[in-house]
N, C-alpha and C. Protein backbone atom coordinates (compact mmCIF):
# COMPACT_ATOMS: atom_id res chain seq x y z
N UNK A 1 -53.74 -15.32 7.43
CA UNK A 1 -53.35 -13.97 7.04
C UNK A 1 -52.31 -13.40 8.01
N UNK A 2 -52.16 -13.58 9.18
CA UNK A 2 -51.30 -13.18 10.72
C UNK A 2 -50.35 -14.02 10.02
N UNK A 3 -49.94 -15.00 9.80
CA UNK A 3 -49.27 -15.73 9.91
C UNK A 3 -47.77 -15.26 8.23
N UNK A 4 -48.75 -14.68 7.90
CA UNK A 4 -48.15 -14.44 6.21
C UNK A 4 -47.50 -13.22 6.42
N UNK A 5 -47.86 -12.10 7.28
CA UNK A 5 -47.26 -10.88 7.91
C UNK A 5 -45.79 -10.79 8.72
N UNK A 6 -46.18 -11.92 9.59
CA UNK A 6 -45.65 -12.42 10.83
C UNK A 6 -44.18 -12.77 9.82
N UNK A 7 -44.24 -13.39 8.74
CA UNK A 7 -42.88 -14.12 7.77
C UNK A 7 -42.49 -12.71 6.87
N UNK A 8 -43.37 -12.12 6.27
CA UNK A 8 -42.91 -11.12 6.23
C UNK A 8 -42.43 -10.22 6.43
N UNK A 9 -42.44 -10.06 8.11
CA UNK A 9 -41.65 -9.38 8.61
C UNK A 9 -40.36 -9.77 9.30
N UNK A 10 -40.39 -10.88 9.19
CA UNK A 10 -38.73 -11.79 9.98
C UNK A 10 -38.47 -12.19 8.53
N UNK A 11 -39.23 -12.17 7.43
CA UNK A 11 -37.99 -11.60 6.15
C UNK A 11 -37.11 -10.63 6.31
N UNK A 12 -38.04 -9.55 6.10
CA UNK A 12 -37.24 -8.45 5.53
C UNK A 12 -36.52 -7.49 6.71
N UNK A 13 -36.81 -8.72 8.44
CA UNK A 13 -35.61 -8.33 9.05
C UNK A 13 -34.38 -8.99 8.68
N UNK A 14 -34.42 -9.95 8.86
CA UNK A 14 -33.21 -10.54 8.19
C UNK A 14 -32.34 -9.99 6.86
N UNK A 15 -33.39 -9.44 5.83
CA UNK A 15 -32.65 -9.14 4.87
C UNK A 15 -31.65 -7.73 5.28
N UNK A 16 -32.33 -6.91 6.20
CA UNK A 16 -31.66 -6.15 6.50
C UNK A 16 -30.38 -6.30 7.15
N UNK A 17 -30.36 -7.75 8.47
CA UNK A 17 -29.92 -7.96 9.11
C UNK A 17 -28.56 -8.43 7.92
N UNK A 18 -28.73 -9.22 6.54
CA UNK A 18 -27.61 -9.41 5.84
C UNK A 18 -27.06 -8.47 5.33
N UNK A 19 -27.72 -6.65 4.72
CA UNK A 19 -27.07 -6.39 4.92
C UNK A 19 -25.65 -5.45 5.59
N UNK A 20 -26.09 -5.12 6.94
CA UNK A 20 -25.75 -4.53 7.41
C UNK A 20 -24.70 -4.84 7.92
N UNK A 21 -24.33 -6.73 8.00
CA UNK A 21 -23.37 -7.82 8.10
C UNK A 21 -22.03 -6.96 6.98
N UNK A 22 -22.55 -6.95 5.51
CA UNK A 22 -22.12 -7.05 4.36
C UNK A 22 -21.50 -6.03 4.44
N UNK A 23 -22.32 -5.03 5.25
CA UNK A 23 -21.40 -3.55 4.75
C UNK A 23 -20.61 -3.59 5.64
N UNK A 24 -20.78 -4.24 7.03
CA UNK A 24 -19.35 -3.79 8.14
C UNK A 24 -18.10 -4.63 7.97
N UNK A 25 -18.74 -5.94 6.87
CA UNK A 25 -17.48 -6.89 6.54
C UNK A 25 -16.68 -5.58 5.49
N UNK A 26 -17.56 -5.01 4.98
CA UNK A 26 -16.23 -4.39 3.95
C UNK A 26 -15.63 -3.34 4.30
N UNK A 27 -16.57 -2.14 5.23
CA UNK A 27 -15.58 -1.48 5.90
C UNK A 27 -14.67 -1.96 7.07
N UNK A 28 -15.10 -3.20 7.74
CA UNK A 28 -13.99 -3.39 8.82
C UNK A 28 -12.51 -3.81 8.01
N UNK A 29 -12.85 -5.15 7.30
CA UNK A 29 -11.87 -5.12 6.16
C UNK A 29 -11.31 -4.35 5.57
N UNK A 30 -11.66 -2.83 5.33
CA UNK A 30 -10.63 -2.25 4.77
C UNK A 30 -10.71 -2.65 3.57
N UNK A 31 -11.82 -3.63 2.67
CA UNK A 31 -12.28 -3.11 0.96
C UNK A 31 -12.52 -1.81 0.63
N UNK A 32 -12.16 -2.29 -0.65
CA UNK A 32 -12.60 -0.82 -1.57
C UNK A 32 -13.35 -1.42 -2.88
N UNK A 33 -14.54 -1.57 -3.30
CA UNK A 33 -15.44 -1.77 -4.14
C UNK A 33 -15.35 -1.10 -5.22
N UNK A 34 -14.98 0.21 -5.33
CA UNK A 34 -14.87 1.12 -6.26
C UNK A 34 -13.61 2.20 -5.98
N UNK A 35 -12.98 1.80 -7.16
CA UNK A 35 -11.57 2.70 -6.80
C UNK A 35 -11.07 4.00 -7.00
N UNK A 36 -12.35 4.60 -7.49
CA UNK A 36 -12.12 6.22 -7.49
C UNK A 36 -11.39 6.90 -6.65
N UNK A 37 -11.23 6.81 -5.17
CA UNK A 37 -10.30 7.51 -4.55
C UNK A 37 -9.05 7.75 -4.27
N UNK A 38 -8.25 6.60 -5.61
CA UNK A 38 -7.04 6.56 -5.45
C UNK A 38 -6.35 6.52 -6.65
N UNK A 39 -5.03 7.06 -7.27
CA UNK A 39 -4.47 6.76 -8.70
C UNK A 39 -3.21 6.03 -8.29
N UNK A 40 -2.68 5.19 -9.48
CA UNK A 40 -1.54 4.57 -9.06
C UNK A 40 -0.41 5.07 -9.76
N UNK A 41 1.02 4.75 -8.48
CA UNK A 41 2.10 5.35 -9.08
C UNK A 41 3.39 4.07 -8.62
N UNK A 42 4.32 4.15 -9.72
CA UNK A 42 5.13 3.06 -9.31
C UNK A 42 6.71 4.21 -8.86
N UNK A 43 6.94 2.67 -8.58
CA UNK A 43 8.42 2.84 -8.29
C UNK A 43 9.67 1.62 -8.58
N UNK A 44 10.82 1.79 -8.52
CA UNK A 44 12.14 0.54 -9.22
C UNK A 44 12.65 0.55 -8.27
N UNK A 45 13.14 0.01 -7.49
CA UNK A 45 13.65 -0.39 -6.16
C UNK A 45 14.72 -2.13 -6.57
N UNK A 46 16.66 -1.98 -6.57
CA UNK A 46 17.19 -2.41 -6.25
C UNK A 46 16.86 -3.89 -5.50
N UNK A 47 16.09 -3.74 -4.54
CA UNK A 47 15.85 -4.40 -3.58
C UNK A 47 14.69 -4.21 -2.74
N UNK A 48 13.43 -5.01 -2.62
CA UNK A 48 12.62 -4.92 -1.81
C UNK A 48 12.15 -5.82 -1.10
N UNK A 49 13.46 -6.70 -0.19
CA UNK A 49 13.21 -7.38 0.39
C UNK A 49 12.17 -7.46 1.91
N UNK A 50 11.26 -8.26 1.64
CA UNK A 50 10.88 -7.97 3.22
C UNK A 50 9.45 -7.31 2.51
N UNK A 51 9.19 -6.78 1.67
CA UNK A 51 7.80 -5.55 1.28
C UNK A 51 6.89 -6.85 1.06
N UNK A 52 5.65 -6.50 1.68
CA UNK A 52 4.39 -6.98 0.78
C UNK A 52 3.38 -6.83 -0.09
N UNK A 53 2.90 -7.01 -0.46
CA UNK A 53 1.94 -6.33 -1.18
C UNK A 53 0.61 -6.21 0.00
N UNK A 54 0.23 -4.76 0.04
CA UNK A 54 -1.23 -4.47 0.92
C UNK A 54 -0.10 -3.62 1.94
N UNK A 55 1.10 -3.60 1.66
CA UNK A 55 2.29 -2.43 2.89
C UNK A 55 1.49 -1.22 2.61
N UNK A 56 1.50 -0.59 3.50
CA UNK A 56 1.20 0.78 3.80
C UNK A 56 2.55 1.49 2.92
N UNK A 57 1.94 2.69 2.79
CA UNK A 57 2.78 3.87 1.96
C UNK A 57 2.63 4.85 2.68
N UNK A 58 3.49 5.77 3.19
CA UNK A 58 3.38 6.93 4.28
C UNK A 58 4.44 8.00 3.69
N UNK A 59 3.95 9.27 4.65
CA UNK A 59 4.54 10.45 4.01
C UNK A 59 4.32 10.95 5.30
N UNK A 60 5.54 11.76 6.04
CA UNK A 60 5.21 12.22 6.88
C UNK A 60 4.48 11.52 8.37
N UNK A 61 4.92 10.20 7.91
CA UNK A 61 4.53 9.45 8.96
C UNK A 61 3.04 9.16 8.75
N UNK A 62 2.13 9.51 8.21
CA UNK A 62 0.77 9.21 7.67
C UNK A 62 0.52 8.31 6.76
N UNK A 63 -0.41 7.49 6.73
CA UNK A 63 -0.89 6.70 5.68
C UNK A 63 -1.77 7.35 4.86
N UNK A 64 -1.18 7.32 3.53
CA UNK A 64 -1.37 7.76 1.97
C UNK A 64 -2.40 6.45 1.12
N UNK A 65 -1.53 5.58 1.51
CA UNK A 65 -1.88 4.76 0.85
C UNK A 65 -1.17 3.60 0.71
N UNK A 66 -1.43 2.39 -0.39
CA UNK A 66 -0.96 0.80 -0.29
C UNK A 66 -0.13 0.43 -1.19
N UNK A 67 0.69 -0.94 -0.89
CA UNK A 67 1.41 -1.16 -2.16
C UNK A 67 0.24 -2.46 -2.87
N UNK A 68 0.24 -1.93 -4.18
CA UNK A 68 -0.81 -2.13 -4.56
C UNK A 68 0.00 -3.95 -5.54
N UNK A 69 1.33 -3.69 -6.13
CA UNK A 69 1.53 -4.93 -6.74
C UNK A 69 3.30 -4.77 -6.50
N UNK A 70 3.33 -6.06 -6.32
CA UNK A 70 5.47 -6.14 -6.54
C UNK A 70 5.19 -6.64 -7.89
N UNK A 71 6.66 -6.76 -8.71
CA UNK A 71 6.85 -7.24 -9.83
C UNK A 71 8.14 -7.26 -10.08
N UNK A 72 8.82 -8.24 -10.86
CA UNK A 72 10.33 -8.18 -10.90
C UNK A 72 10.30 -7.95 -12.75
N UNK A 73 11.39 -6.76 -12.90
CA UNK A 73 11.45 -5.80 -14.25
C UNK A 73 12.37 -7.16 -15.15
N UNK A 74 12.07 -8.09 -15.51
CA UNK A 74 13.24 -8.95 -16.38
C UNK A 74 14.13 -8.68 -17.18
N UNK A 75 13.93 -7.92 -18.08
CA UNK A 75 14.83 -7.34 -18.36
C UNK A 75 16.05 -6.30 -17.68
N UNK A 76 15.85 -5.54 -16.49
CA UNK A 76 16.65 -4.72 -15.78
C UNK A 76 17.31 -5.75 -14.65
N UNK A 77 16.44 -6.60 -14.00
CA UNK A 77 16.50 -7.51 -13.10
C UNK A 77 16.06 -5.98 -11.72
N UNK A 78 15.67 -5.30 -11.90
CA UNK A 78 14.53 -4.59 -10.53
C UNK A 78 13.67 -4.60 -10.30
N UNK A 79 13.12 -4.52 -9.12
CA UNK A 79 11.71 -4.72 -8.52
C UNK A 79 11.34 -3.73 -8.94
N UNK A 80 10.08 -3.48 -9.26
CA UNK A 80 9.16 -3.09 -9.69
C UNK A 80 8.07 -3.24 -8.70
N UNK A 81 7.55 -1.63 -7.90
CA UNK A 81 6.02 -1.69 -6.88
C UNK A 81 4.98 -0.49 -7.48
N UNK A 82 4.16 -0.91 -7.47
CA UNK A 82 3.20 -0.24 -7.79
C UNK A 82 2.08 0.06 -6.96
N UNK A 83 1.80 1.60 -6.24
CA UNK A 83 1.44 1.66 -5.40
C UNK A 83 0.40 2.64 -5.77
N UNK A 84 -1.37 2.29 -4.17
CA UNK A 84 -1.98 3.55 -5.03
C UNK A 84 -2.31 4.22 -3.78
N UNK A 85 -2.68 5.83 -4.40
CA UNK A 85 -1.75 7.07 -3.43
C UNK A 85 -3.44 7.46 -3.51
N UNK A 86 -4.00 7.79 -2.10
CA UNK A 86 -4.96 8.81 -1.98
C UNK A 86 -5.42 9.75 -3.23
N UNK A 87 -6.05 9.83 -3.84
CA UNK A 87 -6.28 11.47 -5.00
C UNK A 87 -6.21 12.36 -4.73
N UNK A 88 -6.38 12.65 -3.04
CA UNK A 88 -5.85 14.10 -2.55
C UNK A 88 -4.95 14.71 -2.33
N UNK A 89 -3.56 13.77 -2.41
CA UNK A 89 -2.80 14.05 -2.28
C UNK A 89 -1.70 13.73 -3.27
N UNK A 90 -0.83 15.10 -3.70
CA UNK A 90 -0.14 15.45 -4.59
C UNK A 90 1.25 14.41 -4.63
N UNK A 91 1.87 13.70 -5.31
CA UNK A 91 2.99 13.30 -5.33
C UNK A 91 4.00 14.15 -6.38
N UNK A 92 5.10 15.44 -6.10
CA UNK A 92 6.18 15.66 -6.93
C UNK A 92 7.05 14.62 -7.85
N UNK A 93 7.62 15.14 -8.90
CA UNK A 93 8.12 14.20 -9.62
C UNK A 93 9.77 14.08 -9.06
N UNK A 94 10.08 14.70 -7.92
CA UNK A 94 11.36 14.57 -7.19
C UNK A 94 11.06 14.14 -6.03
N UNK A 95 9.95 13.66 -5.36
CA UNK A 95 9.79 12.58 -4.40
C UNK A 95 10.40 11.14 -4.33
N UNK A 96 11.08 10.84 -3.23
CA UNK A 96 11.83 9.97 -3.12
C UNK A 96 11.06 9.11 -2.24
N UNK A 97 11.17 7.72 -2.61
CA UNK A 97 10.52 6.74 -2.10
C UNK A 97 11.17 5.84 -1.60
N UNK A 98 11.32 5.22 -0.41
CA UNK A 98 12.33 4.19 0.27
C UNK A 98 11.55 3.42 0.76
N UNK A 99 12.03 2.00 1.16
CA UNK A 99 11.80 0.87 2.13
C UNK A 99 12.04 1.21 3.56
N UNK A 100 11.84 1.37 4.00
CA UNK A 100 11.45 1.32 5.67
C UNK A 100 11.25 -0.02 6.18
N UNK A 101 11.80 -0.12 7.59
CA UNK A 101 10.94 -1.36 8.19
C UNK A 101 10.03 -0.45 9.48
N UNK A 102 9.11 -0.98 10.16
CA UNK A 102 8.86 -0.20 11.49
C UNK A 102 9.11 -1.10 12.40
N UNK A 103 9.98 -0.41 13.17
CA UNK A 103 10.51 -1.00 14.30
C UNK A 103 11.89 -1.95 14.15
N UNK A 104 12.54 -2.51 15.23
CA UNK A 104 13.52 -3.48 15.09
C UNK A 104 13.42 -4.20 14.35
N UNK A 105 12.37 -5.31 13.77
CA UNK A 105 12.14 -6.33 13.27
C UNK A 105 10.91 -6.44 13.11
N UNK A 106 9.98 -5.11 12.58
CA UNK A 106 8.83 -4.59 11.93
C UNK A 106 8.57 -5.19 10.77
N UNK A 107 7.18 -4.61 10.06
CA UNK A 107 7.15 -4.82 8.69
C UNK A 107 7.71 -3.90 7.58
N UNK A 108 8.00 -3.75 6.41
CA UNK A 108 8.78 -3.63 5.45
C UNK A 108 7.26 -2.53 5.24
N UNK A 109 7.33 -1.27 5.15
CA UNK A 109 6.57 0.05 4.36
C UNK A 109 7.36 0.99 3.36
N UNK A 110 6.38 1.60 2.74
CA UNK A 110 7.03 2.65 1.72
C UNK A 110 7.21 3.92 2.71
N UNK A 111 8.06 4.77 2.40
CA UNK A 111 8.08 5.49 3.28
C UNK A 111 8.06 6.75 1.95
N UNK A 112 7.39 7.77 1.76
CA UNK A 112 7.19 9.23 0.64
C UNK A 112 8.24 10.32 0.97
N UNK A 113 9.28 10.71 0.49
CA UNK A 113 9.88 12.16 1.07
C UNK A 113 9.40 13.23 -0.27
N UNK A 114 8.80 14.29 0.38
CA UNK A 114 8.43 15.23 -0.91
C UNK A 114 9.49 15.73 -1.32
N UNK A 115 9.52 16.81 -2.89
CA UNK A 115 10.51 16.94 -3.24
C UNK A 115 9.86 18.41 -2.92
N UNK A 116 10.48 19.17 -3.76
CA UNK A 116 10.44 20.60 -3.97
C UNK A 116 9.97 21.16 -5.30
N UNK A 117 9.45 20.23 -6.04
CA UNK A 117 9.25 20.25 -7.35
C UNK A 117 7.67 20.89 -7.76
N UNK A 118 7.56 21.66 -8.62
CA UNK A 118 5.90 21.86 -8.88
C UNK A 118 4.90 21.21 -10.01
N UNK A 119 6.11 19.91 -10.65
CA UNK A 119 5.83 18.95 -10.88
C UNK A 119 5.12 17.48 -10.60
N UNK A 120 3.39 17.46 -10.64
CA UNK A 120 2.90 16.23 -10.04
C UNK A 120 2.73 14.82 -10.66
N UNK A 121 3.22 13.88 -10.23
CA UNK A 121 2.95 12.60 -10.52
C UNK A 121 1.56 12.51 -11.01
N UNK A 122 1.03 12.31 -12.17
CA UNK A 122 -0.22 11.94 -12.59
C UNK A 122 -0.20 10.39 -12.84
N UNK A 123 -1.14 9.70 -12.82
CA UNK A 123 -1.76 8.04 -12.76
C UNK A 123 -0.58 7.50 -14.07
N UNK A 124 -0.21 6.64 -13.12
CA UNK A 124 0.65 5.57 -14.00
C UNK A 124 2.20 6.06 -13.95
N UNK A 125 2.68 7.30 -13.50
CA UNK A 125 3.59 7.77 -13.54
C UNK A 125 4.89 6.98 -12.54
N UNK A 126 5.78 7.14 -12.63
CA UNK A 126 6.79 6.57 -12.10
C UNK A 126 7.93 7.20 -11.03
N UNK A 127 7.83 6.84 -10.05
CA UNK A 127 9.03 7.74 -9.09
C UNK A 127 10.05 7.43 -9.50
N UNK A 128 11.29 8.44 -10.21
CA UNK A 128 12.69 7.85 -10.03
C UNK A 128 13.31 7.64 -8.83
N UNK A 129 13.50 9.04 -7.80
CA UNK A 129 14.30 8.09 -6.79
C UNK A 129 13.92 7.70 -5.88
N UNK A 130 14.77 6.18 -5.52
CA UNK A 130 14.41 5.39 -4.74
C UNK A 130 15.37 5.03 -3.76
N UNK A 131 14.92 4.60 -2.90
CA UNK A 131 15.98 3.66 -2.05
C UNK A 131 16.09 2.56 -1.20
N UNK A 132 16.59 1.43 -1.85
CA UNK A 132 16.16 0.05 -1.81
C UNK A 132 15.99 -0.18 0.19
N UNK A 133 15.50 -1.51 0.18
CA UNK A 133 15.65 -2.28 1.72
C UNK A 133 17.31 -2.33 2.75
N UNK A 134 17.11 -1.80 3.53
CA UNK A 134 18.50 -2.13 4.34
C UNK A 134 18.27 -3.80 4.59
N UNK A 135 19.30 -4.15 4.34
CA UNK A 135 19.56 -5.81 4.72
C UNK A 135 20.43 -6.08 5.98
N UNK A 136 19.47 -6.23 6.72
CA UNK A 136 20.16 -6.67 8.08
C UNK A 136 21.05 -8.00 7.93
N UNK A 137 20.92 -8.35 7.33
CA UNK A 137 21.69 -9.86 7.49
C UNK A 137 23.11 -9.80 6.71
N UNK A 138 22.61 -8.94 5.39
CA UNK A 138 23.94 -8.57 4.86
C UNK A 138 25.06 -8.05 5.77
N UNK A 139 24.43 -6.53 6.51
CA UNK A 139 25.76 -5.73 7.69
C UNK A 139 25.75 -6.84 9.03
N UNK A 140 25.41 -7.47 8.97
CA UNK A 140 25.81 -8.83 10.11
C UNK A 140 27.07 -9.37 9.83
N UNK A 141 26.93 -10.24 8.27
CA UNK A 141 27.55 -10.68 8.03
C UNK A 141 28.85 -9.80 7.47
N UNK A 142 28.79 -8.85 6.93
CA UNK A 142 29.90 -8.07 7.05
C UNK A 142 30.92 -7.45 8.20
N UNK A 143 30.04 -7.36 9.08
CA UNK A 143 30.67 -7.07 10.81
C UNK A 143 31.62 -8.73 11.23
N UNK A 144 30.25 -9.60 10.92
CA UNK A 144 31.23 -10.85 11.36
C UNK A 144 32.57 -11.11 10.87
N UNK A 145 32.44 -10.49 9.32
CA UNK A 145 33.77 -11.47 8.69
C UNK A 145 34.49 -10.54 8.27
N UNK A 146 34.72 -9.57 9.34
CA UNK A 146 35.65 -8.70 8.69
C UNK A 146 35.41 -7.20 7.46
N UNK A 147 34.04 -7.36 7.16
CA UNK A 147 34.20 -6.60 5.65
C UNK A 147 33.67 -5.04 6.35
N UNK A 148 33.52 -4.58 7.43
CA UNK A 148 32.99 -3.28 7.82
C UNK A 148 33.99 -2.23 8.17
């Protein structure tokens, strides 16, 4: 009878012990299980060289939120990102969205400029303006050969 207690209780430590594993794997990770706290909004970007998907999206220097998918538009031949934005926070429909890198030779982020508009981006909606990746290699090579 001791002995049947004794397992019963280094069960249902353990079970605890899995999952308390489970939950710090998903908050240290940075999962999201359920996506209520965020709607998605895209953008057409020229050029998004260098972006990944899981880039941070910032406004004001804050993280908003992620780029959630790249995609190339075939028919237009533009990138296509689709990103999802906090729910608390409002995106105008004259918000301008650019490529950023951070730092010299950083990673590739969205960077948010608000507009002035009292118009809000609702789920699925689309930013028009944009402004593609600076290409370092391009103004290199233009400095080198003359074209600047």
């Amino acid at each position: 009878m001791k002995k049947a207690s004794i397992e019963t209780a280094v069960g249902i430590f353990v079970f605890i012990g899995i999952l308390c594993v489970g939950y710090l794997t998903v908050k240290l990770g940075k999962m999201e299980l359920l996506g209520k706290n965020y709607y998605s909004v895209q953008a057409q970007f020229e050029s998004v060289a260098g972006l990944k998907v899981g880039a941070s999206v910032e406004m004001a220097g804050v993280p908003i939120g992620k780029v959630e998918a790249i995609s190339l538009d075939i028919e237009r031949q533009i990138a296509r990102v689709r990103m999802k934005i906090q729910s608390d926070v409002a995106i105008t429909d004259d918000s301008i969205a650019s490529v950023k890198t951070a730092g010299l030779i950083g990673d590739k982020y969205i960077k948010l400029s608000p507009g002035g508009s009292d118009l809000i981006l609702k789920a699925g909606d689309t930013i028009i303006e944009t402004e593609s990746a600076l290409d370092l290699e391009d103004l290199i090579s233009k400095y080198v050969f003359g074209g600047v």
